[in-house]
N, C-alpha and C. Protein backbone atom coordinates (compact mmCIF):
# COMPACT_ATOMS: atom_id res chain seq x y z
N UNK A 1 53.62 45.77 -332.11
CA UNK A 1 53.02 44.66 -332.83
C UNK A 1 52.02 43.95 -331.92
N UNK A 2 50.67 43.26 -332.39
CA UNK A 2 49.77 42.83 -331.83
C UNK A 2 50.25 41.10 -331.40
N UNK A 3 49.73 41.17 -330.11
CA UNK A 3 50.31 39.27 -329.96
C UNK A 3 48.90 38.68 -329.85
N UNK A 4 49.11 37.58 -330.47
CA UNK A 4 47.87 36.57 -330.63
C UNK A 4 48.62 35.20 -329.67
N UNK A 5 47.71 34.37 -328.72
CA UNK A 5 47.96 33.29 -327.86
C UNK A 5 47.73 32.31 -328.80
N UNK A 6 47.98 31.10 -329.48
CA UNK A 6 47.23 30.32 -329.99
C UNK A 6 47.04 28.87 -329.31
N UNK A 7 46.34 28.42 -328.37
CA UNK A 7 46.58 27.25 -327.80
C UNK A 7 45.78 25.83 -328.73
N UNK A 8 46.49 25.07 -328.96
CA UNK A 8 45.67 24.10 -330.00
C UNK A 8 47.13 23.07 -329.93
N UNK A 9 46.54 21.57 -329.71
CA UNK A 9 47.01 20.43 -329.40
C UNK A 9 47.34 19.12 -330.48
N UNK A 10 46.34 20.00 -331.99
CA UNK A 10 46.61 19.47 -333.24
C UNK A 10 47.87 19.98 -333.65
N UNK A 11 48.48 19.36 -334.29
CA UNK A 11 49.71 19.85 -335.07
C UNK A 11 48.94 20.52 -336.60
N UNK A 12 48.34 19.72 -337.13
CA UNK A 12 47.81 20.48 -338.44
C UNK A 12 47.13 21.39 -338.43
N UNK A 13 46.16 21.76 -337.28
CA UNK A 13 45.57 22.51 -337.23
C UNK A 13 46.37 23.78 -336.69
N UNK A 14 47.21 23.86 -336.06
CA UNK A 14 48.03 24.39 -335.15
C UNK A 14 48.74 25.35 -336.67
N UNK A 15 49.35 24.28 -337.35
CA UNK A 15 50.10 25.24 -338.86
C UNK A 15 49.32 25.85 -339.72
N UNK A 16 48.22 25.54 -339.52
CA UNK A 16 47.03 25.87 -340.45
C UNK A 16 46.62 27.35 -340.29
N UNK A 17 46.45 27.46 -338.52
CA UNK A 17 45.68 28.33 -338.16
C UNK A 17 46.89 29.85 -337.81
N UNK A 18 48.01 29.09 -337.46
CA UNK A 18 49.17 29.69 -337.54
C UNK A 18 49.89 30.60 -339.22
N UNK A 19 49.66 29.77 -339.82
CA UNK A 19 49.96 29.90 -341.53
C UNK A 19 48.62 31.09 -341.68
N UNK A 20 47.48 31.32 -341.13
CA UNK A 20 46.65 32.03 -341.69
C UNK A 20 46.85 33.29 -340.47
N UNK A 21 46.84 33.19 -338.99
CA UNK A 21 47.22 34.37 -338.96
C UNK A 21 48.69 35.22 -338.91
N UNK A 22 49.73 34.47 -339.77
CA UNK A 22 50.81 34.97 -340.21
C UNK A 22 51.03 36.11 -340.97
N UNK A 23 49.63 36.00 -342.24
CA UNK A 23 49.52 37.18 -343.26
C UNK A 23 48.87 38.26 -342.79
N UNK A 24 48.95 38.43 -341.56
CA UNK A 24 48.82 39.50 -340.78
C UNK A 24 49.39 39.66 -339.76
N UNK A 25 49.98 41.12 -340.03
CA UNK A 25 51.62 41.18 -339.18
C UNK A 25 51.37 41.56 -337.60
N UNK A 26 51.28 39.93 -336.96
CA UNK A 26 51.06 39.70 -335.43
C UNK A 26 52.18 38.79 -334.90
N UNK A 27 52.37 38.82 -333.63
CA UNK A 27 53.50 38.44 -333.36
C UNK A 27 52.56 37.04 -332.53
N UNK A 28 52.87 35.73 -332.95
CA UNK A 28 51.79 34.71 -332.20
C UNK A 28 52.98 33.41 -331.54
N UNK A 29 52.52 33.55 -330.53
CA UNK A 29 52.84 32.54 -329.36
C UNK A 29 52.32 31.10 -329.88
N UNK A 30 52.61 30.16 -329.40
CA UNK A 30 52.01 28.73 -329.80
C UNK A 30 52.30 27.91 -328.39
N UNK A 31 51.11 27.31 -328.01
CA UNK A 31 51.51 26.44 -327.37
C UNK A 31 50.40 25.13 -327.32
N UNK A 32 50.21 23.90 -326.88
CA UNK A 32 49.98 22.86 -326.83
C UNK A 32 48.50 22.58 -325.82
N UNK A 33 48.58 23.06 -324.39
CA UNK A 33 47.75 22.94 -323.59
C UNK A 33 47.02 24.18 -322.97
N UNK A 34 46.55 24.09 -322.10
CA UNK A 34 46.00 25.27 -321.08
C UNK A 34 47.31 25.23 -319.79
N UNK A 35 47.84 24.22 -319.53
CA UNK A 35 48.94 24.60 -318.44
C UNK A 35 50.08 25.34 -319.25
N UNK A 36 50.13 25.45 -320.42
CA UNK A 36 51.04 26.18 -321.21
C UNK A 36 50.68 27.54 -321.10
N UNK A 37 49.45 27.67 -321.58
CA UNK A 37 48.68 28.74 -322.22
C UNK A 37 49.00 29.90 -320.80
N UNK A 38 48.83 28.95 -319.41
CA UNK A 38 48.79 29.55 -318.25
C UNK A 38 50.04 30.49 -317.86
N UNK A 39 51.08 29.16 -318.54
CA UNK A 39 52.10 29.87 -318.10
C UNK A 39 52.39 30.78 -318.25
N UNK A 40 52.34 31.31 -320.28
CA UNK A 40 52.84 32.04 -321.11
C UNK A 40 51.70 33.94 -320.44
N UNK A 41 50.22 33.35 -320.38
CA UNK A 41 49.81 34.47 -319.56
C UNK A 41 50.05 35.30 -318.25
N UNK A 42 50.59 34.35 -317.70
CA UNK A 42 51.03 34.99 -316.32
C UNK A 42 52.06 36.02 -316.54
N UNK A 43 53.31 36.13 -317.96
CA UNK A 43 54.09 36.58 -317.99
C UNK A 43 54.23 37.44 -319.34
N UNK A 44 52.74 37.40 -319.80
CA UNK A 44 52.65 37.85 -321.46
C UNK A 44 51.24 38.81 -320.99
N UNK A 45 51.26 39.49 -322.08
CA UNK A 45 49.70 40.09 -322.41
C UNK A 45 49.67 39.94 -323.68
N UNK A 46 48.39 39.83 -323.91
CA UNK A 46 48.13 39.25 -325.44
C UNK A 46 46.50 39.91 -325.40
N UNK A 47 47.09 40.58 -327.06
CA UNK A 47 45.52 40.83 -327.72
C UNK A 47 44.50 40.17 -327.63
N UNK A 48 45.05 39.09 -327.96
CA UNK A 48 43.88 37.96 -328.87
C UNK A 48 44.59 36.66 -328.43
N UNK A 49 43.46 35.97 -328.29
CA UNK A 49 43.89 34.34 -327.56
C UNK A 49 42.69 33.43 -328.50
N UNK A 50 43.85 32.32 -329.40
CA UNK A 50 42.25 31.64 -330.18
C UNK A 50 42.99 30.29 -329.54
N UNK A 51 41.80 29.82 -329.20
CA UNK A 51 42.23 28.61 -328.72
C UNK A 51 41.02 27.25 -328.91
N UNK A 52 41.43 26.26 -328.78
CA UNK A 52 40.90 24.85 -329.16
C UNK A 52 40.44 24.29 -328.05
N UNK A 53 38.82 24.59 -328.15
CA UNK A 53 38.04 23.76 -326.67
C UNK A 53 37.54 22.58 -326.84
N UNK A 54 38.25 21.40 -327.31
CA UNK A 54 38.25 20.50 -327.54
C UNK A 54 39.65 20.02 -327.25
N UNK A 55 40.29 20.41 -325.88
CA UNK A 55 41.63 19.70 -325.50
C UNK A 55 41.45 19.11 -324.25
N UNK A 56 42.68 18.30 -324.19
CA UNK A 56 42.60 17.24 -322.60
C UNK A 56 42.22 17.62 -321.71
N UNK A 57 42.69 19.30 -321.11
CA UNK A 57 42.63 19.65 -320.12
C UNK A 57 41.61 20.59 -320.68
N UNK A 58 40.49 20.32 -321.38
CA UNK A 58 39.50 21.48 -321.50
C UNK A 58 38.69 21.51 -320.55
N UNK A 59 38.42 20.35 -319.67
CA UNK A 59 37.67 21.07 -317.85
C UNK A 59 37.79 22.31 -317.93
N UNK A 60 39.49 22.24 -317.68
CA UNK A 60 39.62 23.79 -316.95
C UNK A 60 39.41 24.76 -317.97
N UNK A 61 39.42 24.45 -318.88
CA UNK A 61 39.32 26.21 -320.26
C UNK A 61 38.62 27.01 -319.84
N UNK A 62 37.48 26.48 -320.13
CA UNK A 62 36.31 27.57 -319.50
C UNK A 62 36.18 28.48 -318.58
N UNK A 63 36.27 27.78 -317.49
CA UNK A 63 36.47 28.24 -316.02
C UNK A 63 37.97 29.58 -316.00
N UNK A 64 38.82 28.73 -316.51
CA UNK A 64 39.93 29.43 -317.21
C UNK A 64 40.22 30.55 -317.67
N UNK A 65 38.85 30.38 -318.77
CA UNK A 65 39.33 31.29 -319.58
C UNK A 65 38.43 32.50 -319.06
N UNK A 66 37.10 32.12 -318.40
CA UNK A 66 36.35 32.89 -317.69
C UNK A 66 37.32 34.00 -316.93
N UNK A 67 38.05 33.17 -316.13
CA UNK A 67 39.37 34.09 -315.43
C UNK A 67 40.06 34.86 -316.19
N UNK A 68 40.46 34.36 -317.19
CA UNK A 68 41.58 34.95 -317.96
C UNK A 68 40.57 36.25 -318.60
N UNK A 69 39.47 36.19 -318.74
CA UNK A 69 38.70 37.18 -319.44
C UNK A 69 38.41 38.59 -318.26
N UNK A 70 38.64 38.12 -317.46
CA UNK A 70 38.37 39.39 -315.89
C UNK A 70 39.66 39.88 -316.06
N UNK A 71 40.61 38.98 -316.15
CA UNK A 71 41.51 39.86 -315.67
C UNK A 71 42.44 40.30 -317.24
N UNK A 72 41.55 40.30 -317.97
CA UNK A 72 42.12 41.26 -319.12
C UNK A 72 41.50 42.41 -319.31
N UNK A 73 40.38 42.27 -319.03
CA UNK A 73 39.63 43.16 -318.61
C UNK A 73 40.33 44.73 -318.38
């Protein structure tokens, strides 16, 4: 089964976006921040990561996710 990351700090948006990729049979993680998101990667691999760059700690996303994109690579 395919895993999707979903990091997003809205709750509505979070069920929303969750509720839509449900009807497609993926197995999706949820979490709140980028120190979450971090954690769950260090110890996960994941297809697909949709995430909300408009959060507290979105400094680091980018930079972040820049990383996170090499080393999925």
């Amino acid at each position: 089964m395919q895993r999707v990351l979903l990091i997003e700090d809205d709750e509505i948006s979070m069920r929303y976006i969750a509720d839509a990729v449900s009807l497609i049979p993926l197995h999706v993680d949820e979490c709140r921040n980028f120190t979450e998101a971090k954690t769950l990667l260090e110890t996960s691999f994941y297809d697909l990561i949709i995430s909300d760059i408009n959060l507290p700690d979105g400094n680091l996303s980018l930079n972040k996710s820049k990383k996170w994109r090499l080393v999925l690579k």
